[in-house]
C-alpha atoms as a PDB file:
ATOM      1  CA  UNK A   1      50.552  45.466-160.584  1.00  0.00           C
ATOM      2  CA  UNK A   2      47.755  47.928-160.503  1.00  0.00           C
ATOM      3  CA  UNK A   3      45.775  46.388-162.649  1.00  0.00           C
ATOM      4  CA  UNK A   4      45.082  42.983-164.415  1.00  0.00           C
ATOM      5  CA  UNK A   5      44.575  41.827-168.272  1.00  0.00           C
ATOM      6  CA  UNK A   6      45.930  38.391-168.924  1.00  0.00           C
ATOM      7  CA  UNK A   7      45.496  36.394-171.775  1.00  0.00           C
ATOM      8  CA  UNK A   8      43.443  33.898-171.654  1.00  0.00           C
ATOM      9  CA  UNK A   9      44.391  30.259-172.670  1.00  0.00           C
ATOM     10  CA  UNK A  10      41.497  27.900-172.273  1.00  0.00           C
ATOM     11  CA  UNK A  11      39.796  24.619-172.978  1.00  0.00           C
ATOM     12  CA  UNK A  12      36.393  25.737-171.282  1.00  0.00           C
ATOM     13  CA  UNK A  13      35.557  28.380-168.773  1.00  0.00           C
ATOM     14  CA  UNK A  14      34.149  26.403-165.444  1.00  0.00           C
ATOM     15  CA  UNK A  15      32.909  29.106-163.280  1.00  0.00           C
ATOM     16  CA  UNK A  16      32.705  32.733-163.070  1.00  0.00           C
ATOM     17  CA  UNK A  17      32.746  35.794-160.771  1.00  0.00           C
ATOM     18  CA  UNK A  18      32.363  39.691-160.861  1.00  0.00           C
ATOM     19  CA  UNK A  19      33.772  41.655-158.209  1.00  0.00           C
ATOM     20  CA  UNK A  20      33.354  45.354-157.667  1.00  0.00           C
ATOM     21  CA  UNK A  21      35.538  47.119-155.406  1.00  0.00           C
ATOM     22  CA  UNK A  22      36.244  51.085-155.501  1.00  0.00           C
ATOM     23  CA  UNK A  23      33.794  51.515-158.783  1.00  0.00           C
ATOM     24  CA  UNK A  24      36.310  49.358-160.472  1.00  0.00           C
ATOM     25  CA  UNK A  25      34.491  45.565-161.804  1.00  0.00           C
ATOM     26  CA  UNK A  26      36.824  43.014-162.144  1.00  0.00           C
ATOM     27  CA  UNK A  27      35.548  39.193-163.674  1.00  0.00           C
ATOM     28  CA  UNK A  28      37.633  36.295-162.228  1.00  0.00           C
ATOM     29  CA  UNK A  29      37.377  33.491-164.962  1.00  0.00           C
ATOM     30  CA  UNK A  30      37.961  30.067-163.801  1.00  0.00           C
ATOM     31  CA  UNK A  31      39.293  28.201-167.309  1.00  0.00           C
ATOM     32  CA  UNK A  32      39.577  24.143-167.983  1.00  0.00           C
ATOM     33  CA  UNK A  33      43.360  23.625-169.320  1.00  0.00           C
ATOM     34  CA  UNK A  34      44.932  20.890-169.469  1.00  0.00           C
ATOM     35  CA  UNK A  35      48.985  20.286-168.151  1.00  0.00           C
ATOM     36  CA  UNK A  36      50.630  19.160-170.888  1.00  0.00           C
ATOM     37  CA  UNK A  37      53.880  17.454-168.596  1.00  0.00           C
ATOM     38  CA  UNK A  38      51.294  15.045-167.167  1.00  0.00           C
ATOM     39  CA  UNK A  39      48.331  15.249-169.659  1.00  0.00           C
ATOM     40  CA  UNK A  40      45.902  15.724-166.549  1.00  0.00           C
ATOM     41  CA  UNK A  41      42.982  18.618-166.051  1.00  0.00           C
ATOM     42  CA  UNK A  42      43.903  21.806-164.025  1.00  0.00           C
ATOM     43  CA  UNK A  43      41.838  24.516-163.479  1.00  0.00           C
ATOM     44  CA  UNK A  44      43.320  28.797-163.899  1.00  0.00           C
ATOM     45  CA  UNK A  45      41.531  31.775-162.699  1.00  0.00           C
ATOM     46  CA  UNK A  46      42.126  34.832-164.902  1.00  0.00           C
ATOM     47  CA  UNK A  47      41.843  37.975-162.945  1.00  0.00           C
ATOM     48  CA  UNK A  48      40.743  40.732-165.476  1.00  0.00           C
ATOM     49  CA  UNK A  49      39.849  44.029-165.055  1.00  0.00           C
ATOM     50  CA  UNK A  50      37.239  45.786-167.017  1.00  0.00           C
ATOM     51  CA  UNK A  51      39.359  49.101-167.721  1.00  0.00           C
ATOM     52  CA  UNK A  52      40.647  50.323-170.615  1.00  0.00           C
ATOM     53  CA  UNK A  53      44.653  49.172-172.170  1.00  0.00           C
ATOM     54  CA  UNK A  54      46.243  52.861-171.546  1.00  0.00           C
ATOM     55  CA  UNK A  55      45.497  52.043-168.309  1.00  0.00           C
ATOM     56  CA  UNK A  56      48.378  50.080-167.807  1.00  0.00           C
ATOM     57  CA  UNK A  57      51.146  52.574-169.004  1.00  0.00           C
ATOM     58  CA  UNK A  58      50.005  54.365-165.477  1.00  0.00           C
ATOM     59  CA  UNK A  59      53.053  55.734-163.907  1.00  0.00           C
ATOM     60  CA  UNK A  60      51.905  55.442-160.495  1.00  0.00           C
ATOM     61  CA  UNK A  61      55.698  56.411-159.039  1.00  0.00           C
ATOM     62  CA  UNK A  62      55.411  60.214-160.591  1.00  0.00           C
ATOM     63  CA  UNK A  63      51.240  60.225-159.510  1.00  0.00           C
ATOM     64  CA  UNK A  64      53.081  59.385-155.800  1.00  0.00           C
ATOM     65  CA  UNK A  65      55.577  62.530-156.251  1.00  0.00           C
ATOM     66  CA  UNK A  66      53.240  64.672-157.214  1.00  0.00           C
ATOM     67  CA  UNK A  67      50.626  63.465-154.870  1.00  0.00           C
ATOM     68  CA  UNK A  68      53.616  63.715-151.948  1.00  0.00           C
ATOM     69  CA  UNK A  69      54.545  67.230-152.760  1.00  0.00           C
ATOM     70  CA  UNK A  70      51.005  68.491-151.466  1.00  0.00           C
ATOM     71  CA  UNK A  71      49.544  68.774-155.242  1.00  0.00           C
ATOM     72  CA  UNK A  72      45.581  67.025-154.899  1.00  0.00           C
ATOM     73  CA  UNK A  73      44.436  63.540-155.807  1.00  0.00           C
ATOM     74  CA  UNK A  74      42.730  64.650-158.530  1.00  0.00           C
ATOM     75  CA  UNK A  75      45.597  66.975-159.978  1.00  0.00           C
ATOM     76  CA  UNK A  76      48.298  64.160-159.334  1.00  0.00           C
ATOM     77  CA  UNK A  77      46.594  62.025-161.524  1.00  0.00           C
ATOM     78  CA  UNK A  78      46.118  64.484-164.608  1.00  0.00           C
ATOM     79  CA  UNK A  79      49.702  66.078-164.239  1.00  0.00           C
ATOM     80  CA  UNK A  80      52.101  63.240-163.071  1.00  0.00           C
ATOM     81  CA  UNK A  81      50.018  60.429-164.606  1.00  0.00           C
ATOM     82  CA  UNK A  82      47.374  61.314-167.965  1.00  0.00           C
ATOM     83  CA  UNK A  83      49.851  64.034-168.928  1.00  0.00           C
ATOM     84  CA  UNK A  84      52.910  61.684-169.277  1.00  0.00           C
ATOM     85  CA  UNK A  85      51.665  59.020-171.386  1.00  0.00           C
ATOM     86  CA  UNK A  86      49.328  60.949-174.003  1.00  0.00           C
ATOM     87  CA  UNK A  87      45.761  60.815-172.471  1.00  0.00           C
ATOM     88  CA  UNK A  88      43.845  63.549-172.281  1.00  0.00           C
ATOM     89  CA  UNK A  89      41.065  64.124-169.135  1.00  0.00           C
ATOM     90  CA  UNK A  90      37.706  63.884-171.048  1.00  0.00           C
ATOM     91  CA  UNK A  91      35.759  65.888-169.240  1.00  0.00           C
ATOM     92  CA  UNK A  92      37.157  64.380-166.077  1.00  0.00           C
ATOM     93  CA  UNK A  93      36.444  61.300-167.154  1.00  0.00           C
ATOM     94  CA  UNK A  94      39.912  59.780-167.527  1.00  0.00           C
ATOM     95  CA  UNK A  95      40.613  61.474-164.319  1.00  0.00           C
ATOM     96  CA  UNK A  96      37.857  59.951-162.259  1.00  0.00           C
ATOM     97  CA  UNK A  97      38.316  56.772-163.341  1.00  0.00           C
ATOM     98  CA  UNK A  98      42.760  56.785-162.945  1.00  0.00           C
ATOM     99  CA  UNK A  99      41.760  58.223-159.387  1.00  0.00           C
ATOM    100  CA  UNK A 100      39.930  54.979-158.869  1.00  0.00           C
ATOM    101  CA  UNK A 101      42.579  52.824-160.054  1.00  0.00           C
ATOM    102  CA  UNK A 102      45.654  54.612-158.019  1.00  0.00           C
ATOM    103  CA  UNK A 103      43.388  54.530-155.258  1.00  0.00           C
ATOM    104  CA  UNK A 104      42.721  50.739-155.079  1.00  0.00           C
ATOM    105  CA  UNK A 105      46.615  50.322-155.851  1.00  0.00           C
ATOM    106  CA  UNK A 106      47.571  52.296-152.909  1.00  0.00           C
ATOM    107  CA  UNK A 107      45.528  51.790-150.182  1.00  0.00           C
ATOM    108  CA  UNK A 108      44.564  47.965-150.864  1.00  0.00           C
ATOM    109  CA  UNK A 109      46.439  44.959-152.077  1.00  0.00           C
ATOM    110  CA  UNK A 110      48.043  46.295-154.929  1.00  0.00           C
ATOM    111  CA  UNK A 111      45.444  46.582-157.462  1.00  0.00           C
ATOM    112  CA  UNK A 112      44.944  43.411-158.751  1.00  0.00           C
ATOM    113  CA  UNK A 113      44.933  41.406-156.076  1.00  0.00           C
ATOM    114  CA  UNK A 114      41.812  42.981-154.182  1.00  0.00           C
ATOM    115  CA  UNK A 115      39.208  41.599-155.599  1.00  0.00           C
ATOM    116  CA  UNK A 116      40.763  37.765-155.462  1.00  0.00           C
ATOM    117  CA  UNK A 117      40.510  38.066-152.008  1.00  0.00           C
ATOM    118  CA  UNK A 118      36.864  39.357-151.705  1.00  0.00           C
ATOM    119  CA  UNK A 119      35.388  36.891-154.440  1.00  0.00           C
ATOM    120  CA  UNK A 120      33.131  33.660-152.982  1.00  0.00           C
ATOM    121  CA  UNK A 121      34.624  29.826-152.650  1.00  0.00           C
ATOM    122  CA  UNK A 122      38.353  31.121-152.165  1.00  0.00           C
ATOM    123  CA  UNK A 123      39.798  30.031-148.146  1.00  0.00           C
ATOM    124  CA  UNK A 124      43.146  30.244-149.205  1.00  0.00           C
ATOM    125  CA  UNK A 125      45.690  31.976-150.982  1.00  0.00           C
ATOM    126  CA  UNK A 126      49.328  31.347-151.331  1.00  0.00           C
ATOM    127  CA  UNK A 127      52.039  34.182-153.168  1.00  0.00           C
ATOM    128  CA  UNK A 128      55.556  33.051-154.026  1.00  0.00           C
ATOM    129  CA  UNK A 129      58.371  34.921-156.128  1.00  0.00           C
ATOM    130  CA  UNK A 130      59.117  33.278-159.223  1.00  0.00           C
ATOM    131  CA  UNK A 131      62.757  32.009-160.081  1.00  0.00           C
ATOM    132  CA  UNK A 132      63.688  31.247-156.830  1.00  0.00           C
ATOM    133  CA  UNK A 133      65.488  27.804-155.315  1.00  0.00           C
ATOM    134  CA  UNK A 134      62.456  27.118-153.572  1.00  0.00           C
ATOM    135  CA  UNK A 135      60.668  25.705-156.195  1.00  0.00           C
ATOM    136  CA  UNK A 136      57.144  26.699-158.385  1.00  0.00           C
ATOM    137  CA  UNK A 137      56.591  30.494-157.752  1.00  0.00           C
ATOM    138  CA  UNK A 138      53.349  32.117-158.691  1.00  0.00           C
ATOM    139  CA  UNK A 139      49.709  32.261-157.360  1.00  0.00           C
ATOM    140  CA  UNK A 140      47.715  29.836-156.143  1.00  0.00           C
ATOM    141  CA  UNK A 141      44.147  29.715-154.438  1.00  0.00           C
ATOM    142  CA  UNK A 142      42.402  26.992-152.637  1.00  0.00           C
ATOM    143  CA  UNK A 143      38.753  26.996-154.164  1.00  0.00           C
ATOM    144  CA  UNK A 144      35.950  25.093-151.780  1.00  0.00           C
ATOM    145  CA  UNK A 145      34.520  23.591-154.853  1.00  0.00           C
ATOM    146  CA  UNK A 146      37.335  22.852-157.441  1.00  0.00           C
ATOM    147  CA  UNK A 147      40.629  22.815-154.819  1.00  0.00           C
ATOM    148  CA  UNK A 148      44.215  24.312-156.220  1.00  0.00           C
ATOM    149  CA  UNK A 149      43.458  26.824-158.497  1.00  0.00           C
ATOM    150  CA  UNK A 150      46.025  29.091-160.390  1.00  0.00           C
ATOM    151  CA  UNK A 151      45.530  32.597-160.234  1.00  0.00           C
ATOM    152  CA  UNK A 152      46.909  34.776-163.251  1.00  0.00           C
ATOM    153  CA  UNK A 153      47.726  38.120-162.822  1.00  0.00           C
ATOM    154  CA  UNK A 154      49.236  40.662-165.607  1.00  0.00           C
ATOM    155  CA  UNK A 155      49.050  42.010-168.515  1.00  0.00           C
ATOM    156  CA  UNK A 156      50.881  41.432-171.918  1.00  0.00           C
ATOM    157  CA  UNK A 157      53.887  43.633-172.403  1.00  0.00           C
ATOM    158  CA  UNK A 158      52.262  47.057-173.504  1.00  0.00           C
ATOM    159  CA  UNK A 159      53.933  48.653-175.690  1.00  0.00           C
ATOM    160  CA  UNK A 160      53.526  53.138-174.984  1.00  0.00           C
ATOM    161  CA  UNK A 161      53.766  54.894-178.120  1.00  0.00           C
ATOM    162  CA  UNK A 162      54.501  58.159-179.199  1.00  0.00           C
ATOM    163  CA  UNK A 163      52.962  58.324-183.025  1.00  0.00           C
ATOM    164  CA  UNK A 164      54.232  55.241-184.179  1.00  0.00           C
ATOM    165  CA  UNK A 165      57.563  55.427-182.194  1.00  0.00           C
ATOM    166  CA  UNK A 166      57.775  53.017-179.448  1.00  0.00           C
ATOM    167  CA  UNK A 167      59.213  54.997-176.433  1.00  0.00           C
ATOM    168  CA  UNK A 168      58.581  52.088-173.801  1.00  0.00           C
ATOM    169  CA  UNK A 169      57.223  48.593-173.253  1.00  0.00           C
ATOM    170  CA  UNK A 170      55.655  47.867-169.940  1.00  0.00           C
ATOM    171  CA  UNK A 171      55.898  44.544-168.601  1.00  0.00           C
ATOM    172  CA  UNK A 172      54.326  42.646-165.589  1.00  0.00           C
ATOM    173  CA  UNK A 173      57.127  41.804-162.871  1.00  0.00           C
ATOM    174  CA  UNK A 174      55.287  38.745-160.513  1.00  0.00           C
ATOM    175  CA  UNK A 175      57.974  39.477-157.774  1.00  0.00           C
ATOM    176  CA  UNK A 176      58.009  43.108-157.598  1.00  0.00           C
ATOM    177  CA  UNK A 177      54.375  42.548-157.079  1.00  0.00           C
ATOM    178  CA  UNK A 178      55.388  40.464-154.216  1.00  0.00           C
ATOM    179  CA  UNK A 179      57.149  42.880-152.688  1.00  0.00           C
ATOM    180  CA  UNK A 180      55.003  45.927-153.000  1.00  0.00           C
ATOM    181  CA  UNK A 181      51.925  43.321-151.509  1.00  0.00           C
ATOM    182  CA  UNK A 182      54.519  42.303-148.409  1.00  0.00           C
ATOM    183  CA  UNK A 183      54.766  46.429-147.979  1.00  0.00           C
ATOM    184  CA  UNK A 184      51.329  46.715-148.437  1.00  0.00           C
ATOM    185  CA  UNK A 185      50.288  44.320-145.690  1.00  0.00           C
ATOM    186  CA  UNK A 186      52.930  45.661-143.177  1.00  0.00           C
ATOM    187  CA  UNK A 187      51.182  49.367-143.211  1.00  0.00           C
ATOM    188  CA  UNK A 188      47.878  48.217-143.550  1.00  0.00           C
ATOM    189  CA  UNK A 189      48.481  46.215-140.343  1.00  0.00           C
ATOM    190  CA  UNK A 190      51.366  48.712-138.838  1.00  0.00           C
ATOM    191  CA  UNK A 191      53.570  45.727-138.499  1.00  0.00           C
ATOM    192  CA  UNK A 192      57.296  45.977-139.174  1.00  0.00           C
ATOM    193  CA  UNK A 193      58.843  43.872-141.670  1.00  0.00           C
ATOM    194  CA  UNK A 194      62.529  43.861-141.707  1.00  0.00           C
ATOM    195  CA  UNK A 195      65.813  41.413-141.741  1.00  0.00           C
ATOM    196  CA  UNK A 196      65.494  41.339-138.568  1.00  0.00           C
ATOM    197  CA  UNK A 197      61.709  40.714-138.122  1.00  0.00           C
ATOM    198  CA  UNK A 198      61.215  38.619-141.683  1.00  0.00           C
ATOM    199  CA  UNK A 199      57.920  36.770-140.287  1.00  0.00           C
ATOM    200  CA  UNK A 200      54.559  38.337-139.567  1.00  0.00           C
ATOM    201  CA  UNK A 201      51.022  37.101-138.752  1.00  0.00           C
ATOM    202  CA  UNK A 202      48.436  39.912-138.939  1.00  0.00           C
ATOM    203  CA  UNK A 203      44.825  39.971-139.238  1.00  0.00           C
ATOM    204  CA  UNK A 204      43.071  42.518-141.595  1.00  0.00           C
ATOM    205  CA  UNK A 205      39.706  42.956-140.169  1.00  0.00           C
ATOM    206  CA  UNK A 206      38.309  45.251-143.195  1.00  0.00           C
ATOM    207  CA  UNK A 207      39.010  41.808-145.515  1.00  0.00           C
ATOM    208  CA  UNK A 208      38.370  39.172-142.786  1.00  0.00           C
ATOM    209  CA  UNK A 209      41.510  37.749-143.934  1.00  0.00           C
ATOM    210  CA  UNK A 210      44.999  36.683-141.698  1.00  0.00           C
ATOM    211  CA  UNK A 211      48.300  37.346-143.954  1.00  0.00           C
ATOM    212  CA  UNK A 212      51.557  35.093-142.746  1.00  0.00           C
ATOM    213  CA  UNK A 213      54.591  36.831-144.330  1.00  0.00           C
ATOM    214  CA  UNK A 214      58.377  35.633-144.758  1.00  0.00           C
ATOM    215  CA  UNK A 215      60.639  38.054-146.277  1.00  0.00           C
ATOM    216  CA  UNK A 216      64.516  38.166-146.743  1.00  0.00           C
ATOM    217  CA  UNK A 217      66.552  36.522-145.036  1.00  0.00           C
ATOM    218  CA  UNK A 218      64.062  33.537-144.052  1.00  0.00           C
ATOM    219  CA  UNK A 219      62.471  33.242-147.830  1.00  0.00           C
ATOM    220  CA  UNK A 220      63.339  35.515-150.531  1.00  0.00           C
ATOM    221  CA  UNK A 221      59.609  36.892-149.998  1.00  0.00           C
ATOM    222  CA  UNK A 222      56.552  34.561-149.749  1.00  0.00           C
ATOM    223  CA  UNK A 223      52.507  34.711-148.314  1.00  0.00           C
ATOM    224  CA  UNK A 224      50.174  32.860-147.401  1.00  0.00           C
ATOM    225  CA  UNK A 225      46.117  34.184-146.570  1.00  0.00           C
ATOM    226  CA  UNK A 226      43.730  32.859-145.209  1.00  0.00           C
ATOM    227  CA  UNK A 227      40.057  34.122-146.067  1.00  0.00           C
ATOM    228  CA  UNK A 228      38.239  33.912-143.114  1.00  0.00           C
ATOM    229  CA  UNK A 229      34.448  32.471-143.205  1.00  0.00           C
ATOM    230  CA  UNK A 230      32.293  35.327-144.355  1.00  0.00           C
ATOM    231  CA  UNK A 231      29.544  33.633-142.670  1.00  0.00           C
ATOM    232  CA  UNK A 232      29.675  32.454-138.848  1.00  0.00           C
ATOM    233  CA  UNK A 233      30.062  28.871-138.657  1.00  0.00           C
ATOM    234  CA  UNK A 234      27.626  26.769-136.298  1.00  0.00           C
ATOM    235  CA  UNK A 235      28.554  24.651-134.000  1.00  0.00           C
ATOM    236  CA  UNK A 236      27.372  21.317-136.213  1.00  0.00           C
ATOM    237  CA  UNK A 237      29.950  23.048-138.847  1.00  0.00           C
ATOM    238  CA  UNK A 238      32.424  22.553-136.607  1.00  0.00           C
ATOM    239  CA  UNK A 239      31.938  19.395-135.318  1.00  0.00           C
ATOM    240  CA  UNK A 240      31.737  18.416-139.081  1.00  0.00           C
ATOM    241  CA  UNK A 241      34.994  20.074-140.271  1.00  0.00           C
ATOM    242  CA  UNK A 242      36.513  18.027-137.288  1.00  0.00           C
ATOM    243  CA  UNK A 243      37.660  21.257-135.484  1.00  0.00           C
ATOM    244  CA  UNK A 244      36.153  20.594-132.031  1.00  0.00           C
ATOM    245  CA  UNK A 245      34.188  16.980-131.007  1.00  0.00           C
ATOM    246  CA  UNK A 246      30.896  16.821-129.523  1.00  0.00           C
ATOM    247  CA  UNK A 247      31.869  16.540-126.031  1.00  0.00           C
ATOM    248  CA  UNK A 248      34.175  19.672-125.901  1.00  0.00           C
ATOM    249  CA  UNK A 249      31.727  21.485-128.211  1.00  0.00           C
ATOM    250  CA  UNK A 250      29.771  20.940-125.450  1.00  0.00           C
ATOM    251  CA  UNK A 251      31.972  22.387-122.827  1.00  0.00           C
ATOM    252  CA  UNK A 252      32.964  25.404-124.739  1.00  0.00           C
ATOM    253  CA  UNK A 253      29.399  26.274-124.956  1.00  0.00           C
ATOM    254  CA  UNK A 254      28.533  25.787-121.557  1.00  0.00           C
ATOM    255  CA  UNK A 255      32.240  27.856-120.517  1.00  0.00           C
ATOM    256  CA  UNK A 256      30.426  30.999-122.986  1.00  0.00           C
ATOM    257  CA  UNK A 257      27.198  30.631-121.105  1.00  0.00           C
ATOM    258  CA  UNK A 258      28.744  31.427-117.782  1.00  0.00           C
ATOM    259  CA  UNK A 259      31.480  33.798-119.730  1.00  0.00           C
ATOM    260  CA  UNK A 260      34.007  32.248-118.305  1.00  0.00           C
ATOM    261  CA  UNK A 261      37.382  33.211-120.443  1.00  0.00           C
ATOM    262  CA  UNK A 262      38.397  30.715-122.959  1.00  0.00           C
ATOM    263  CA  UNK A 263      42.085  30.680-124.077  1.00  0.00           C
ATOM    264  CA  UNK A 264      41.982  28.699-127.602  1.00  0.00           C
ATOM    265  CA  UNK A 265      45.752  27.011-128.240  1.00  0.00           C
ATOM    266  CA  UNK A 266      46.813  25.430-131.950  1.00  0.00           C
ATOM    267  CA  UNK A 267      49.015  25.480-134.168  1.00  0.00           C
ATOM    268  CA  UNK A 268      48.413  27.983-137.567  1.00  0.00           C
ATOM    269  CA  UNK A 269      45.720  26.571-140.161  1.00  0.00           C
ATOM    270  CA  UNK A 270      43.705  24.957-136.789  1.00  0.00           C
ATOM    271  CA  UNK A 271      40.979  27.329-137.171  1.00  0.00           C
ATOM    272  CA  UNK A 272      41.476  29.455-134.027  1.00  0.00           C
ATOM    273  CA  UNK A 273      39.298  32.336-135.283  1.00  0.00           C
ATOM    274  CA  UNK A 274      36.437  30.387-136.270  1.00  0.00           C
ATOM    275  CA  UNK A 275      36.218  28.622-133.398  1.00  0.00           C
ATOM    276  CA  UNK A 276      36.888  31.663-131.379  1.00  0.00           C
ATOM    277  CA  UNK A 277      33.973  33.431-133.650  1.00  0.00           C
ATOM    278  CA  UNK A 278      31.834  30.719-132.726  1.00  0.00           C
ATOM    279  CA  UNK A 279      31.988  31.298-129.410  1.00  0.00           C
ATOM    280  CA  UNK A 280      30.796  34.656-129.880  1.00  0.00           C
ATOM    281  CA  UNK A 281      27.673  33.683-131.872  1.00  0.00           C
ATOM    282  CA  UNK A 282      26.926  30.384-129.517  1.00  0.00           C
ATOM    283  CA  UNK A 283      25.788  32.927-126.347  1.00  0.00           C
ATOM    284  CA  UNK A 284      24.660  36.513-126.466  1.00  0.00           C
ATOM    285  CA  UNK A 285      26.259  37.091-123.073  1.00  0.00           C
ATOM    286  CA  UNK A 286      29.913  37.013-124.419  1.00  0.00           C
ATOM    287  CA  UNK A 287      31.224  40.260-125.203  1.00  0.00           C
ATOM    288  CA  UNK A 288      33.796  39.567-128.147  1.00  0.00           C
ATOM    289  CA  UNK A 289      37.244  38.369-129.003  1.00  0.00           C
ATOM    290  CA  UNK A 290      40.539  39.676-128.268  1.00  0.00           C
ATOM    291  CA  UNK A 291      42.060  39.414-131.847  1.00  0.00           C
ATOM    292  CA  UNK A 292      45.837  39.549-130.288  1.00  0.00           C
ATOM    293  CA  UNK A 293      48.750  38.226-132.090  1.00  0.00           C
ATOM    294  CA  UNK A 294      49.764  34.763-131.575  1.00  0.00           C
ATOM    295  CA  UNK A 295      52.442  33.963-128.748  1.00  0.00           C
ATOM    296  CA  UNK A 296      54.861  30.724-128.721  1.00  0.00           C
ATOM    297  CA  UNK A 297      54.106  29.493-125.312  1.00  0.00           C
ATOM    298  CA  UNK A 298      57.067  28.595-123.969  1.00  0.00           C
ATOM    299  CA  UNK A 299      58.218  24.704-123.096  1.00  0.00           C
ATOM    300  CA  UNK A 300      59.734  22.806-120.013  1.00  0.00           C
ATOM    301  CA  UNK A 301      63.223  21.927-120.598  1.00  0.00           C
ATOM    302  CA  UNK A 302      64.026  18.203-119.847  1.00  0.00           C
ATOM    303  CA  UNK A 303      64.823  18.027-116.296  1.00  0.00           C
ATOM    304  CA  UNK A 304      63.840  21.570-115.514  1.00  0.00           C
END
């Protein structure tokens, strides 16, 4: 989950991207294939980092016991990670560059996932375990050009060696990945996520993205993200995108001019950030937005 090399199965590469993050470059390849249940055209993004295979055979759970017990970064990686799987530091190297990949692993979105959500024409991403009752699990990203896009994340079962002895084969697990990316979220965003409190909406400023969670015992773990615009919108945008009409564009400017307080009301996916962004960029005399955590308003019962 750390990092990504897929295989890539293609009839013709559309578009792609190259993301750095953490002096790790990662190419997101957009591939042409073609479903072969309905015989129709979908388009996969292959998320592949440019790091060497060894990589891989990582064992970030001793670099995390060594790193807990006080030892440094640095020393983690070389003792509880190079160490155990045959690589040696290379001048520091080897060292630097595992530091770099544990880093990204631990304090981001688990690796792999980072630079999906930091790459241009994504607005939406949706995560689901695999093998569940509720249907396709998997990846899936909402491109502004090229709309549902698969996202591919992995790596081909490694196999570690010893000589020529095979001492372990390291696979890709999709929903242990989902659950290390639901833990992720809920101490990025210091947000419990429990039985008892198995849905979450949080906003991670340092991405400009919002993260919806369900966990156990609502869905057997699912997310969905929205990438917010990395651009302000204008108010024509808007009006365009059919988020506000002309007449209360109107009014909501006129409300900023005077800063007046605007509470903005709606449903998830209505574009409540944007619109509340907008009103920040519409009139210098507005001092910002109150980011808080959406409330269900409560409703009239009948007769009361």
């Amino acid at each position: 989950m750390h990092i990504s090399r897929p295989k890539v199965v293609s009839q013709g590469l559309v578009k792609n991207y190259t993301v750095e993050f953490g002096g790790i470059k990662t190419d997101i390849e957009v591939h042409l294939i073609q479903a072969s249940q309905y015989g129709v055209h979908d388009y996969v993004a292959y998320v592949i980092d440019e790091l060497p295979e060894w990589v891989v055979a990582l064992p970030l759970d001793r670099i995390v016991d060594w790193f807990g017990s006080g030892a440094k970064l640095e020393r983690a990686v070389e003792r509880g990670g190079l160490k155990s799987i045959g690589i040696k530091p290379s001048g520091g190297e080897n060292i630097d560059l595992a530091v770099r990949v544990f880093s990204r692993w631990f304090n981001y979105y688990g690796g792999a996932l980072t630079p999906v959500l930091l790459m241009d024409d994504v607005t939406d991403i949706h995560i689901n375990k695999a093998n569940t009752k509720y249907g396709l699990g998997g990846i899936y990203m909402e491109h502004s050009l090229l709309g549902r896009v698969q996202v591919i994340i992995g790596w081909e079962p490694f196999e570690l060696k010893k000589g020529k002895k095979v001492i372990k084969t390291i696979t890709f697990d999709l929903n242990s990945f989902v659950d290390y990316l639901i833990r992720r979220v809920a101490q990025r965003a210091r947000t419990a996520v429990t039985s008892y409190s198995p849905v979450a909406s949080v906003v991670d400023p340092e991405f400009g993205v919002r993260v919806s969670i369900e966990a156990e015992p609502v869905s057997p773990g699912s997310m969905s993200i929205r990438v917010l615009p990395r651009k302000p919108w204008t108010l024509p945008e808007l009006i365009r995108r059919g988020m506000i009409n002309i007449e209360d564009s109107a009014k909501l400017w006129l409300l900023a001019d005077h800063r007046i307080p605007i509470l903005i009301i709606g449903p998830m996916a209505l574009e409540r950030l944007a619109t509340e962004r907008h009103c920040v960029y519409a009139s210098h005399e507005v001092n910002g937005v109150d980011y808080g955590r959406g409330r269900a308003l409560p409703t009239a019962s009948p007769g009361g």
